[in-house]
Protein backbone atom coordinates (compact mmCIF):
# COMPACT_ATOMS: atom_id res chain seq x y z
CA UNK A 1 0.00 0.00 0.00
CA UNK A 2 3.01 2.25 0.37
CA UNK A 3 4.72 1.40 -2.60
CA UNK A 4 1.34 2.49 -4.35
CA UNK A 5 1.00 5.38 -2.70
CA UNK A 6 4.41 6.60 -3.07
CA UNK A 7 3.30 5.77 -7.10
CA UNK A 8 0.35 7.85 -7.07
CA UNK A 9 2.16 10.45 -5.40
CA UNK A 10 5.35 10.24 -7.71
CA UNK A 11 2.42 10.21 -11.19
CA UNK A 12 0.53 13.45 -9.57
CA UNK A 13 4.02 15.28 -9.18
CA UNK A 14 5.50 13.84 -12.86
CA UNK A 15 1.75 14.83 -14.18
CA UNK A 16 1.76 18.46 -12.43
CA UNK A 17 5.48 18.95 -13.41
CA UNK A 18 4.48 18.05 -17.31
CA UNK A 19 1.71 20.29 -17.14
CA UNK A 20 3.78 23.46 -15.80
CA UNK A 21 6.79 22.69 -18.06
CA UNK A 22 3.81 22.62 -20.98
CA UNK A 23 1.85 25.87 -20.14
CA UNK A 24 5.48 27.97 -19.33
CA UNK A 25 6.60 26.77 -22.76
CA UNK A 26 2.95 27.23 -24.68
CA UNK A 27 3.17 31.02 -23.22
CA UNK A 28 6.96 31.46 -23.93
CA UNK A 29 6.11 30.64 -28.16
CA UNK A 30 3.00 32.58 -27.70
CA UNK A 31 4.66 35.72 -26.50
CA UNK A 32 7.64 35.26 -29.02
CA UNK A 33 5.47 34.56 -31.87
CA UNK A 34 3.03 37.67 -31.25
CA UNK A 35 6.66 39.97 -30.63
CA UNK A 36 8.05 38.66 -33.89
CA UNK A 37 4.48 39.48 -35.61
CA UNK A 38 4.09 42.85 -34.25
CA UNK A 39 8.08 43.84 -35.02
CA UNK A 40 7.62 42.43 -38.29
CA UNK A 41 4.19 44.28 -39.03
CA UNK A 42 6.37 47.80 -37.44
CA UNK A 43 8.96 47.10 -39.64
CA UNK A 44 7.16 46.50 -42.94
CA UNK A 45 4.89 49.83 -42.10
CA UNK A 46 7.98 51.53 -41.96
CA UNK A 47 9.03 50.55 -44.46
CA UNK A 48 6.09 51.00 -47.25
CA UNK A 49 5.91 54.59 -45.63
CA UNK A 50 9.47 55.69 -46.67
CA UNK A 51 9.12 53.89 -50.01
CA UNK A 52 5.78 55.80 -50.15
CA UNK A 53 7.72 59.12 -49.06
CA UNK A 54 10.60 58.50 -51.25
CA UNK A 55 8.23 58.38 -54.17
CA UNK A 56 6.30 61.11 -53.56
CA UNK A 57 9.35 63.34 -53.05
CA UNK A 58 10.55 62.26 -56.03
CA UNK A 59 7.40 62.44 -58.56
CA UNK A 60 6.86 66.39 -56.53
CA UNK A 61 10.57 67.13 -57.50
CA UNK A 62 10.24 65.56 -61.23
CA UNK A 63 7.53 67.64 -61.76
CA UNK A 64 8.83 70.92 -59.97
CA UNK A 65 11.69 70.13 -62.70
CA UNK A 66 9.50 69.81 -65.32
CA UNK A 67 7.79 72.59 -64.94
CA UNK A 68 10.72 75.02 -64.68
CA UNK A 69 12.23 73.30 -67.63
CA UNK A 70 9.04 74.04 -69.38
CA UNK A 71 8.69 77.62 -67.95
CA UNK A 72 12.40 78.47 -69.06
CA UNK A 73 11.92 76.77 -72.63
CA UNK A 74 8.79 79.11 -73.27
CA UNK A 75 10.57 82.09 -72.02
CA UNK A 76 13.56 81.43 -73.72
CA UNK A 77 11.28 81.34 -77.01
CA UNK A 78 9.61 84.32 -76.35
CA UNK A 79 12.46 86.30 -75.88
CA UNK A 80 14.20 84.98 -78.66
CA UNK A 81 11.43 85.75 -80.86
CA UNK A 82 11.09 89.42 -79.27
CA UNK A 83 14.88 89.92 -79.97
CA UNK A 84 14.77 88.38 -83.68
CA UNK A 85 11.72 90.97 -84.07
CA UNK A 86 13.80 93.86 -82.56
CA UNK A 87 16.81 92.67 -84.71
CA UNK A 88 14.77 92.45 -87.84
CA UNK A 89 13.32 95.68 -87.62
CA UNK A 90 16.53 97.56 -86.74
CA UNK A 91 18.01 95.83 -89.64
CA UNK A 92 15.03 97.16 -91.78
CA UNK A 93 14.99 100.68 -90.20
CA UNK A 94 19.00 100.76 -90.50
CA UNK A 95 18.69 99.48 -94.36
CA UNK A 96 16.10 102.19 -94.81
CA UNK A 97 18.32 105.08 -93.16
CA UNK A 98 20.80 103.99 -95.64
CA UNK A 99 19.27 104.07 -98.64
CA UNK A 100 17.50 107.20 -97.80
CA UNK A 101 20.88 108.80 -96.94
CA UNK A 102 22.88 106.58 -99.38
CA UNK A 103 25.69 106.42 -96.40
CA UNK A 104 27.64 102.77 -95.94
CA UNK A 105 28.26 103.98 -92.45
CA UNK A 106 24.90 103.97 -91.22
CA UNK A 107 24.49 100.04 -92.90
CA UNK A 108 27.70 99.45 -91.04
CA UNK A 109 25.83 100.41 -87.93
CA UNK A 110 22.69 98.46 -88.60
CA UNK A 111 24.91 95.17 -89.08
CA UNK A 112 26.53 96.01 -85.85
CA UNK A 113 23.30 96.34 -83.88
CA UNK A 114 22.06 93.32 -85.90
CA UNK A 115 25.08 91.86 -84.75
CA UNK A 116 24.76 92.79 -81.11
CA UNK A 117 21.04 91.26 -81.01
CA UNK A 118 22.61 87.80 -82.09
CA UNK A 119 24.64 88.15 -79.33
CA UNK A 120 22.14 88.58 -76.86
CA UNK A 121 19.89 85.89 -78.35
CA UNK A 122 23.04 83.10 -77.80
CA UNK A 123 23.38 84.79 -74.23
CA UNK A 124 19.53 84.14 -73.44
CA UNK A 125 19.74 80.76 -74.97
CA UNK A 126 22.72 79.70 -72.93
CA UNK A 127 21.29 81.10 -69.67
CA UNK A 128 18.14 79.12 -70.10
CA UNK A 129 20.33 75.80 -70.70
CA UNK A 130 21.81 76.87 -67.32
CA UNK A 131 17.98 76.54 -65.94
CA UNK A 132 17.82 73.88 -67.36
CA UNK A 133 20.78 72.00 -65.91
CA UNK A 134 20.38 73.40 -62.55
CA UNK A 135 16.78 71.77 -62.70
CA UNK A 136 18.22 68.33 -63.91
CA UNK A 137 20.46 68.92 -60.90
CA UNK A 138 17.54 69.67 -58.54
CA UNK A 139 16.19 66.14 -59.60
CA UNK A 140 18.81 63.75 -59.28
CA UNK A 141 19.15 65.28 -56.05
CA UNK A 142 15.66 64.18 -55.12
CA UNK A 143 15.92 60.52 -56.57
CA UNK A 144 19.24 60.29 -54.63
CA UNK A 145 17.46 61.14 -51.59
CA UNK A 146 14.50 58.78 -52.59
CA UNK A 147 17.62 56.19 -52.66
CA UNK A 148 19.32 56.79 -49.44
CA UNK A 149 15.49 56.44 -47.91
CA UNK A 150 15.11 53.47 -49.39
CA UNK A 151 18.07 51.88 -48.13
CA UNK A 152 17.43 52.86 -44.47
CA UNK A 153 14.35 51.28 -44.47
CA UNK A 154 15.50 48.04 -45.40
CA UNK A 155 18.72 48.34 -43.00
CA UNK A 156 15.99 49.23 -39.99
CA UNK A 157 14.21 46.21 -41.03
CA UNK A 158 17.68 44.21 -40.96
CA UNK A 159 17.96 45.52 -37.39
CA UNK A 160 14.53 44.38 -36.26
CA UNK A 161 14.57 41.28 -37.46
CA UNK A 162 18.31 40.18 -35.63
CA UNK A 163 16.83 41.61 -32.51
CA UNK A 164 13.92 39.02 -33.01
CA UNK A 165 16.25 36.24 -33.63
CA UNK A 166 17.94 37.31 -30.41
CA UNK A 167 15.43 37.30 -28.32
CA UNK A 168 13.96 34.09 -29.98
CA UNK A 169 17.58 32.20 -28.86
CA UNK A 170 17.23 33.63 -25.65
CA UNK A 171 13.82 32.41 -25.19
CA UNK A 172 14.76 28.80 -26.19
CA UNK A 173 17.33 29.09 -23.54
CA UNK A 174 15.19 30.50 -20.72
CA UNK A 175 12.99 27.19 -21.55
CA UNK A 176 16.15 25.07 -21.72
CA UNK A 177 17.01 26.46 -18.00
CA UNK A 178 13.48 25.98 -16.74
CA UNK A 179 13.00 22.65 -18.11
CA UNK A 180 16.50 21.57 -16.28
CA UNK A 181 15.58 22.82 -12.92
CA UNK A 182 12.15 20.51 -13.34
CA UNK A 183 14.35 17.49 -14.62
CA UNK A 184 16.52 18.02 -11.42
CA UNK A 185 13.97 18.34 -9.08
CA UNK A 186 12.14 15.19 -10.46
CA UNK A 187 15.51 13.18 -10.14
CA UNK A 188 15.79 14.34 -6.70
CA UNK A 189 12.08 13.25 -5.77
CA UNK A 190 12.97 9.69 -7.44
CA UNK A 191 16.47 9.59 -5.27
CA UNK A 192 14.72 10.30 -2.25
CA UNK A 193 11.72 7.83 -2.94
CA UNK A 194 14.54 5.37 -3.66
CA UNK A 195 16.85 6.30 -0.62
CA UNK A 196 15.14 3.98 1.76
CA UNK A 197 15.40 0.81 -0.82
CA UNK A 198 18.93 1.07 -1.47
CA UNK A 199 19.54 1.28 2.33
CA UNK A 200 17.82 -1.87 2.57
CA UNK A 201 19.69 -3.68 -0.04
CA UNK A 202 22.82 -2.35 1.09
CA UNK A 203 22.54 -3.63 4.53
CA UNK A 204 21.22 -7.21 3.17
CA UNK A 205 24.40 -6.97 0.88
CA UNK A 206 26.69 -6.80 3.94
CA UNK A 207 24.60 -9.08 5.96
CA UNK A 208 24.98 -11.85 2.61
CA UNK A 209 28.94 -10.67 1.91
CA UNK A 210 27.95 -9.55 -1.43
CA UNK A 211 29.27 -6.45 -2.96
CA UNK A 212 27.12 -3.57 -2.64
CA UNK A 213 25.70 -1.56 -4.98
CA UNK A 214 24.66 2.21 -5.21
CA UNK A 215 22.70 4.37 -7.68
CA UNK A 216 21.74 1.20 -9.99
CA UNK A 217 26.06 0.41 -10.01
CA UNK A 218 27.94 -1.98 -8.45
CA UNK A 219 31.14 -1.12 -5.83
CA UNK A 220 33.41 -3.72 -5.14
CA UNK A 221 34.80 -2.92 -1.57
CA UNK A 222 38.17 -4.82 -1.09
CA UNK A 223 38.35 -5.96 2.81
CA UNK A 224 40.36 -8.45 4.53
CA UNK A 225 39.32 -11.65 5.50
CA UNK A 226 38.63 -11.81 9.11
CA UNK A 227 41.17 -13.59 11.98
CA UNK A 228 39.80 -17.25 13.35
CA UNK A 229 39.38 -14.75 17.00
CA UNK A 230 37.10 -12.67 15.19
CA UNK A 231 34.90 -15.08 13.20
CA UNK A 232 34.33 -17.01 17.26
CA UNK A 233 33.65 -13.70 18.78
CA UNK A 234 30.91 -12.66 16.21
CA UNK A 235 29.77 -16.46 16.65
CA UNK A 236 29.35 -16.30 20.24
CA UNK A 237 27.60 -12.74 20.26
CA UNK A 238 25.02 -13.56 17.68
CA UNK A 239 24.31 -16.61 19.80
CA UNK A 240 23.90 -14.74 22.87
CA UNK A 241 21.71 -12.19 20.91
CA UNK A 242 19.71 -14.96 19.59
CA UNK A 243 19.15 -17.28 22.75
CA UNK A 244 19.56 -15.09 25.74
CA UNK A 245 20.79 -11.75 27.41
CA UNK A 246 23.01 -11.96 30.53
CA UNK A 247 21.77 -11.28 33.96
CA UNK A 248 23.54 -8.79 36.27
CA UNK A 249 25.18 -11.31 38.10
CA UNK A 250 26.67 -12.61 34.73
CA UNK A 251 24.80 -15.67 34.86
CA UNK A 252 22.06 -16.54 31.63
CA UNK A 253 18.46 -15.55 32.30
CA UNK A 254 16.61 -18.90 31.12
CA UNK A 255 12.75 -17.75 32.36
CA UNK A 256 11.20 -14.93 32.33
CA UNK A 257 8.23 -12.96 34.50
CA UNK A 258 4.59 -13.96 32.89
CA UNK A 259 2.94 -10.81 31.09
CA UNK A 260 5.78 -9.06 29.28
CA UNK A 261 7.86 -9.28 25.98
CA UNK A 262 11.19 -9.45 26.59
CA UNK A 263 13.64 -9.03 23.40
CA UNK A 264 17.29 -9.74 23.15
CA UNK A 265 19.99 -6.42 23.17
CA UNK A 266 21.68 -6.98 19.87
CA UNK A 267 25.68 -7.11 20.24
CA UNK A 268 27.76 -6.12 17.34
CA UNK A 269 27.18 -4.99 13.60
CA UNK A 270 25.95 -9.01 12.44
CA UNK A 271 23.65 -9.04 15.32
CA UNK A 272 22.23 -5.63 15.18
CA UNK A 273 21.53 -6.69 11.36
CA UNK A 274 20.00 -9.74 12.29
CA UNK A 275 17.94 -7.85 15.11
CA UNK A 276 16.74 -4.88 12.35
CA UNK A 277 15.15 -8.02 10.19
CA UNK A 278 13.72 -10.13 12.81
């Protein structure tokens, strides 16, 4: 009935030990695995958003680029035009001064001033190409800095997910400690349920002069063999534990008062052995 109770008891704690061991690692996953979900929802937000804010800085700035490009083209026409006008018609008034005053100096002058209105049309036309390259400027800027976003999103994401990995490892080694310390404890509850068995088969291997054994091994424990003195004195003292004590007088007690239970005082290891058993 012991032995079955000791069984029942040893199941219940093996059961209740499963069962914690079970829950602490069901809520350890659970944890990690909603972490790693809500760090890997965070970092794909984060992501979309600067790819989002990368493109619409980039599509503003292509536009912005576009427009001054267009702005710059249609003002450099006009003005051209305006100046070929101006040109044409001081050519025409300067052509007109000279026939009317038959003078080659005054033609001179109106090639001059036609002259100097070329000039200012190749001017105009080369500042707008400036414009023009300072807006081409302007957006390769802003696709570089679409770029550089780009690439810090992904390197943030990099980031989060390592830290999940690191805290995933150190999760399966919290578990790995916990589950130890239970594995201990239940080893120590079996040693302790056993302690009082191998006692017992350790004394009945010295009472039997077998080698004893420990822990499920077997020790070998070299003694001598006793003297011929020795063997007669444990002789004679398990005899006198087994048949009789001695009275005060020294003499041997052979009867004994009616009523009581009288046992024999065991003398030496063999006999107090022998008087454990009986």
């Amino acid at each position: 009935m012991q032995n079955a109770a000791l069984g029942s008891q040893a199941n219940q704690f093996n059961a209740a030990a499963f069962n914690q061991a079970a829950m602490a690692d069901a809520a350890a996953k659970d944890r990690m695995a909603q972490y790693n979900a809500s760090n890997i929802q965070q970092g794909q937000l984060q992501l979309a958003e600067a790819q989002n804010q990368a493109n619409q800085f980039g599509s503003a700035a292509f536009n912005q680029a576009s427009l001054a490009n267009a702005q710059a083209g249609n003002q450099m026409k006009q003005y051209n035009a305006s100046n070929i006008q101006q040109g044409q018609l001081q050519l025409a008034q300067a052509q007109n001064q000279a026939a009317q005053f038959n003078a080659g100096q005054n033609l001179a002058s109106a090639q001059n001033t036609a002259q100097y209105g070329q000039s200012a049309a190749n001017l105009n036309s080369q500042q707008g190409q400036f414009g023009a390259g300072l807006g081409l400027q302007g957006l390769q800027t802003a696709l570089t800095g679409a770029s550089t976003l780009g690439n810090l999103g992904n390197t943030q994401y990099n980031q989060n997910m390592g830290i999940n990995e690191m805290q995933n490892r150190l999760g399966a080694q919290q578990q790995q400690q916990v589950q130890t310390g239970l594995n201990n404890k239940y080893q120590d509850f079996i040693n302790a349920e056993n302690l009082p068995y191998k006692q017992l088969g350790f004394m009945s291997d010295i009472l039997r002069g077998a080698p004893t054994t420990n822990a499920g091994s077997t020790m070998y424990n070299y003694q001598a063999p006793p003297s011929l003195l020795s063997q007669i004195g444990g002789a004679g003292a398990a005899a006198i534990g087994a048949f009789g004590v001695k009275s005060a007088k020294g003499g041997m007690v052979g009867r004994y008062a009616k009523g009581g239970l009288v046992r024999s005082r065991p003398q030496g290891l063999v006999a107090l052995a022998i008087h454990s058993m009986a």
